[in-house]
Protein backbone atom coordinates (compact mmCIF):
# COMPACT_ATOMS: atom_id res chain seq x y z
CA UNK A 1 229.35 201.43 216.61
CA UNK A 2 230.47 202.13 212.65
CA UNK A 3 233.88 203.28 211.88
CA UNK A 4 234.49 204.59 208.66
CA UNK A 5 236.69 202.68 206.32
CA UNK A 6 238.45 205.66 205.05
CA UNK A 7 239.65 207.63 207.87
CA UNK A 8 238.51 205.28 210.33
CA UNK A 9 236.48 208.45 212.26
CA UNK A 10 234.20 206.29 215.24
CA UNK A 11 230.02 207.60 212.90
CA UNK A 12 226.67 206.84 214.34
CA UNK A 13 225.29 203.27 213.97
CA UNK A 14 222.92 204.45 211.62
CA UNK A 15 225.01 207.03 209.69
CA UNK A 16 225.33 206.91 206.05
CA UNK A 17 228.50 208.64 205.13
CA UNK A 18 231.27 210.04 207.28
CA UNK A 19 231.16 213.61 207.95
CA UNK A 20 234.95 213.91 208.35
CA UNK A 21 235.95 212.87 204.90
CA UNK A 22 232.21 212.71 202.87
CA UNK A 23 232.54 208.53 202.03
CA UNK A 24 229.73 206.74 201.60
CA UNK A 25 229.32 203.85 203.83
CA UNK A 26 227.58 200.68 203.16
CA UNK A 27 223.53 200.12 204.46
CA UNK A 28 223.85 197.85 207.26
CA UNK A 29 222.83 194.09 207.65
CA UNK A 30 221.49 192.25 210.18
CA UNK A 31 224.22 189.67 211.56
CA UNK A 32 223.56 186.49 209.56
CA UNK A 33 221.09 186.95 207.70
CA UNK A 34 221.80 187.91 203.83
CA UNK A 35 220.78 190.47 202.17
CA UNK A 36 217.23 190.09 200.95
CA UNK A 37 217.93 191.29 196.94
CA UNK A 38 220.73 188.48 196.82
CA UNK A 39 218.48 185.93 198.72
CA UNK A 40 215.88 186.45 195.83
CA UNK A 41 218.81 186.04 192.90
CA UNK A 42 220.15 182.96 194.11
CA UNK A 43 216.81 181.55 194.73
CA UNK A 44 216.32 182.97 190.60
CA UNK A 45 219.30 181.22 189.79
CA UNK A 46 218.78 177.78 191.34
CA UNK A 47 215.18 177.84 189.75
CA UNK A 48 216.90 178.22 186.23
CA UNK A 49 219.44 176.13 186.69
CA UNK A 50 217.05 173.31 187.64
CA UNK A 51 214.34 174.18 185.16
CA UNK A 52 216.79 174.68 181.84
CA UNK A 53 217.13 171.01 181.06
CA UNK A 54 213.43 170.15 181.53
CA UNK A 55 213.06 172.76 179.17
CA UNK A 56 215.28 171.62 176.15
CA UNK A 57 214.46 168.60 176.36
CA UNK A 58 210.45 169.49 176.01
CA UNK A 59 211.54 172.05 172.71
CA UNK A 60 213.90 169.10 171.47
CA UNK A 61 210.88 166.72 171.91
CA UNK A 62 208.15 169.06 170.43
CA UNK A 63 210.54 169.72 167.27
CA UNK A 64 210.93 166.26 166.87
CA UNK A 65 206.88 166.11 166.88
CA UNK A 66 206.74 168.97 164.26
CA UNK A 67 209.58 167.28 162.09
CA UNK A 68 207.66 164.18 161.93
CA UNK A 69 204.35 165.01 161.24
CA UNK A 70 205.62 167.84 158.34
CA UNK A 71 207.44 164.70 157.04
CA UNK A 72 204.49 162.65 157.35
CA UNK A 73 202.21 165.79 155.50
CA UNK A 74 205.00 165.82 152.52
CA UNK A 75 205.10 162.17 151.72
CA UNK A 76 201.25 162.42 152.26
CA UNK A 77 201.44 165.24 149.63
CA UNK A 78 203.53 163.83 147.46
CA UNK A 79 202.49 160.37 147.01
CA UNK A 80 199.12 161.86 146.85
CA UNK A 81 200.41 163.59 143.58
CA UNK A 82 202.42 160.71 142.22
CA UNK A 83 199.19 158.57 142.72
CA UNK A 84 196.80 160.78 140.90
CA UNK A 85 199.61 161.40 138.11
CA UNK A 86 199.70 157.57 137.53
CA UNK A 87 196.21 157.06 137.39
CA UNK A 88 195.84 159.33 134.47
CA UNK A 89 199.32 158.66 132.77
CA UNK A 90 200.06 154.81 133.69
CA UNK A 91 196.88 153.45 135.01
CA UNK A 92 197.20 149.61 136.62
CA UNK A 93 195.40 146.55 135.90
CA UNK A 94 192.49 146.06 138.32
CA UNK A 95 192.26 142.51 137.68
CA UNK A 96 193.80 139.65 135.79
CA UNK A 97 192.91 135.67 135.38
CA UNK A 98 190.60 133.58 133.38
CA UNK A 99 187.25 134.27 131.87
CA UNK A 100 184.72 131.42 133.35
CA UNK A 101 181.92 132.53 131.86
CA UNK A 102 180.94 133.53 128.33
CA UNK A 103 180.34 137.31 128.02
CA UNK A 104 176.42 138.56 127.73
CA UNK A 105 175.43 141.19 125.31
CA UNK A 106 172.34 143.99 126.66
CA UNK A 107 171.97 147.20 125.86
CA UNK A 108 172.01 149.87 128.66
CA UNK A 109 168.89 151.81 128.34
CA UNK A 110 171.33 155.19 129.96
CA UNK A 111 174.15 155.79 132.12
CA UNK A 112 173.73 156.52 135.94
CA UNK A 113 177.28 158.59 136.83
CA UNK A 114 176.00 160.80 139.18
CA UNK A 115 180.07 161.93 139.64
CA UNK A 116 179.88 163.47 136.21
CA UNK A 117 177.55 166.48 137.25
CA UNK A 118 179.22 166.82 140.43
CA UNK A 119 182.51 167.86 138.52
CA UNK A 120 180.31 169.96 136.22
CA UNK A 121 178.87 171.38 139.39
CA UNK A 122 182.88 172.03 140.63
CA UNK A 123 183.84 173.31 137.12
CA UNK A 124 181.39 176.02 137.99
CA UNK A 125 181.47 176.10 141.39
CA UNK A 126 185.48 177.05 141.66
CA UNK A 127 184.94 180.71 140.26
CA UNK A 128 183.61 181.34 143.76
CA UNK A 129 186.40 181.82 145.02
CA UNK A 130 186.87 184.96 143.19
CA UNK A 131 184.94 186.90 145.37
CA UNK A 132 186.85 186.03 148.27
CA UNK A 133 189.82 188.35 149.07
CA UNK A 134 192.78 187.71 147.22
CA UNK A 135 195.19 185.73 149.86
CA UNK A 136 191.97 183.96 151.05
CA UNK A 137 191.05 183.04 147.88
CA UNK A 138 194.53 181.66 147.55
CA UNK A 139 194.63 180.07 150.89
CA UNK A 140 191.40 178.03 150.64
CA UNK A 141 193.10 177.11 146.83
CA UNK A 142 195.37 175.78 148.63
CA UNK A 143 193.64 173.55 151.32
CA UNK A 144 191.18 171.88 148.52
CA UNK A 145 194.64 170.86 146.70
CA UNK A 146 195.77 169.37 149.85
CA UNK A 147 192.50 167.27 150.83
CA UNK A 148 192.20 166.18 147.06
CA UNK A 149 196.08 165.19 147.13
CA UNK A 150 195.34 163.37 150.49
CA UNK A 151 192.56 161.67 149.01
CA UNK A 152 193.99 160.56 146.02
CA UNK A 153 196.92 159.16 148.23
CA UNK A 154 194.44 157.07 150.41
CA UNK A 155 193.49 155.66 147.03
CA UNK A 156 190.02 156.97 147.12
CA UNK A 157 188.85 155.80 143.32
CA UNK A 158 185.07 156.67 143.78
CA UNK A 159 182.68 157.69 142.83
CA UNK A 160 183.76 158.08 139.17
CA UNK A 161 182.28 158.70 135.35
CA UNK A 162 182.88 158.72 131.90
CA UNK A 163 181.98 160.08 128.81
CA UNK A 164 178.79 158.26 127.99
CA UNK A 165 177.37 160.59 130.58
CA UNK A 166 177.96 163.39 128.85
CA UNK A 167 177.15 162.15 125.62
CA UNK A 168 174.02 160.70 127.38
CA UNK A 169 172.95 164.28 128.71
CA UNK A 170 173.27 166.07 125.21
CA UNK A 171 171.22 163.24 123.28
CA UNK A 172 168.58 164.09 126.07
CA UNK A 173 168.51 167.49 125.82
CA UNK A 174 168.72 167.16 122.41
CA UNK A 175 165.31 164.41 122.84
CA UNK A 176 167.55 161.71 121.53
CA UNK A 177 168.30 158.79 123.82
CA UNK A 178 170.06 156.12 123.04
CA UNK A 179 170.94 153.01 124.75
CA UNK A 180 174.73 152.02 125.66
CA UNK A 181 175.79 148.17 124.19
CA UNK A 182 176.68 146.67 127.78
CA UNK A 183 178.86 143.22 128.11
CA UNK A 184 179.19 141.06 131.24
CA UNK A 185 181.09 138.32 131.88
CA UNK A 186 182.93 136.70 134.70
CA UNK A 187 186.54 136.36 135.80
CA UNK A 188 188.19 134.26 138.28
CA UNK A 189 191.54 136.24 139.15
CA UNK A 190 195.10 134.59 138.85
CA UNK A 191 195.89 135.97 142.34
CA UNK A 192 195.39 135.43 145.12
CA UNK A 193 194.19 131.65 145.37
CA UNK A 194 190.96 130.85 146.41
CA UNK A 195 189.43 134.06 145.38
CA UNK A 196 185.50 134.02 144.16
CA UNK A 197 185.26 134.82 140.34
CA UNK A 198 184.43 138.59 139.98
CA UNK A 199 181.51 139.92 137.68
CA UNK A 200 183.27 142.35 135.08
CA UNK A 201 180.99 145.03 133.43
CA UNK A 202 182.29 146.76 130.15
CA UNK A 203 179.69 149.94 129.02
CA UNK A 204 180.38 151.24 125.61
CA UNK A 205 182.65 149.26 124.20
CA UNK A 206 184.30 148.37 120.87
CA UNK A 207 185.41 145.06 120.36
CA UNK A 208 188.73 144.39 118.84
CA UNK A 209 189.52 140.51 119.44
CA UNK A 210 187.68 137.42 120.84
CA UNK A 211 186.76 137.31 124.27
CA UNK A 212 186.14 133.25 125.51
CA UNK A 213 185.61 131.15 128.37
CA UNK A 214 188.78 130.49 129.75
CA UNK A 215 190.39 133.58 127.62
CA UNK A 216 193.27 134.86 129.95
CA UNK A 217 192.58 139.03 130.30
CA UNK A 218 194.05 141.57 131.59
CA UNK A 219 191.08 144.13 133.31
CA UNK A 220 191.61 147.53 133.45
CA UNK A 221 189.17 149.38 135.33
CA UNK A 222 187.62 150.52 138.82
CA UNK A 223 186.12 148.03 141.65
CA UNK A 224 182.85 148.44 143.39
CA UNK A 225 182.83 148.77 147.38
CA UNK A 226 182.16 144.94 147.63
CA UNK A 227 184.78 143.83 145.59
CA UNK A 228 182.95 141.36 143.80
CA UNK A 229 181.76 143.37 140.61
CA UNK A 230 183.89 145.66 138.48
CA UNK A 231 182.88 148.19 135.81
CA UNK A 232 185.89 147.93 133.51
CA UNK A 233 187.37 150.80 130.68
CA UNK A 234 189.50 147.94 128.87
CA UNK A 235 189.90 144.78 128.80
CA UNK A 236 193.29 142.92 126.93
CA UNK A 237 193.14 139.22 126.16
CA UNK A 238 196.25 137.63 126.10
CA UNK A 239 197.57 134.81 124.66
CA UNK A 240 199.37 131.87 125.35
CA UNK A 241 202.66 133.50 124.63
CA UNK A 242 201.75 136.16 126.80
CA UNK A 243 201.20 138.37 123.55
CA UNK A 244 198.49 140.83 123.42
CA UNK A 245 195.76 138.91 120.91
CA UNK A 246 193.12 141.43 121.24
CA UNK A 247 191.15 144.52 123.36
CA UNK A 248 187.42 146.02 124.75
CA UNK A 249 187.96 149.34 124.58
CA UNK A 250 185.51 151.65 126.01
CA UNK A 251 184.87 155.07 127.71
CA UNK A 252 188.02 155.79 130.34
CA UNK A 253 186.83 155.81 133.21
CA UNK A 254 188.00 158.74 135.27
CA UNK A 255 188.24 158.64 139.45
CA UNK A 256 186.18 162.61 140.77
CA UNK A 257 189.25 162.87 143.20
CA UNK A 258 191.49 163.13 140.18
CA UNK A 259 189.28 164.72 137.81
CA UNK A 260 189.16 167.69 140.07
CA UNK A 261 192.17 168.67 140.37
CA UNK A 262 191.20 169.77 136.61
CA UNK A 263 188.93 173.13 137.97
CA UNK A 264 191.96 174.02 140.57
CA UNK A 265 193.64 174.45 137.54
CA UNK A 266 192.02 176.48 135.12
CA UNK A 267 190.97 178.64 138.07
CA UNK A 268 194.84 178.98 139.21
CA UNK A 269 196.32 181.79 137.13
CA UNK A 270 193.21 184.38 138.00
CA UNK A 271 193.94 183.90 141.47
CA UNK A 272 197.37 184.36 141.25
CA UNK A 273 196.66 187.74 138.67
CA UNK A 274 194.41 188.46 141.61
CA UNK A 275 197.53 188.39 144.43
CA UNK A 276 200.12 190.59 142.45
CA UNK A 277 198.22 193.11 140.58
């Protein structure tokens, strides 16, 4: 039996308002059991409650993840961009210690820098990209600086070249070869101890001072993958006093990770004319 709440008139079991004074009554329930729609949102509201800390704490870990590795990308970046800055402005000595052997004079028939025509190749080669679409042109700009950046932070010095292979490919086009003065000598490093003497090759170069068995020098100049031969750019004796006394200069030699970022360059501004006209 249902009795209305509002005039209390004795309704059907299954009535839905009260015909005396037109209120509407409430659907009935089954005696305890709830009602199905609030079953479902506490069972909603339990799951949530458990599930919201397991999920902060996997968006707090996964930010943590992305902070770290962008972190790790910028100082990749950046050192990448300090390193190739300082090999161009403020190279480092590759070697110092004293010469044990007196240098040898030959003359290098040519230069073999196959690097050379691979950045002539890239010189070229970089005007692709203006047949690409504008902002993909840009993009791919973009992820050549960053592998060449990377590189250059990993300390990737070769392959590399000089000059003389230029000047060696116009003297044969022009049916004019000419060989390269080459000196090689020996050095056993100051540090560290117990290190094998290293065989120090100098192409193209002008003397400007002695250069002696036990002559202390100062080698500037890029190491082969063994470690135990080194084609140098300049070489600085120095003396006693630690003063400069005298130099090899020759051709600089230049790293192809650093040399280039040269072609990014030049072909920057037409692919940023490109974007915003």
């Amino acid at each position: 039996m249902t009795i209305c709440s509002n005039c209390q008139q004795t309704l059907r079991p299954d009535a839905r308002f009260c015909p005396r004074c037109g209120a509407t009554l409430a659907a009935p329930t089954t005696p305890g059991q709830p009602d199905s729609l609030n079953k479902v949102r506490q069972t909603a509201a339990q799951i949530g409650a458990s599930a919201a800390p397991v999920v902060a704490d996997a968006a707090a870990k996964s930010w943590q993840t992305t902070r770290r590795e962008m972190g790790r990308l910028a100082r990749i970046l950046t050192l990448g961009g300090r390193a190739a800055y300082t090999e161009v402005a403020s190279p480092q000595p590759a070697l110092e210690g004293f010469v044990v052997e007196a240098p040898r004079l030959a003359w290098a028939p040519s230069v073999q820098e196959p690097a050379a025509y691979l950045f002539l190749a890239a010189l070229l080669a970089v005007w692709l990209l203006l047949l690409l679409p504008p902002l993909t042109s840009l993009l791919v700009w973009l992820g050549l600086l960053a592998v060449l950046l990377a590189l250059a932070w990993h300390g990737a010095r070769r392959p590399y070249f000089s000059r003389l292979s230029f000047r060696d490919l116009w003297l044969r086009v022009r049916g004019r070869p000419r060989s390269v003065a080459q000196l090689t000598f020996r050095v056993q490093p100051h540090s560290p101890a117990g290190r094998s003497p290293v065989t120090v090759t100098v192409l193209g170069y002008d003397p400007q001072g002695a250069l002696a068995v036990n002559t202390f020098v100062r080698v500037y100049g890029i190491s082969f993958a063994d470690g135990a031969t080194l084609r140098a750019w300049k070489v600085l004796t120095i003396d006693s006093s630690s003063r400069l006394a005298g130099a090899l200069a020759a051709p600089r030699l230049m790293p192809l990770v650093v040399a280039l970022f040269l072609p990014l360059v030049v072909v920057l501004p037409a692919l940023l004319i490109r974007l915003f006209m």
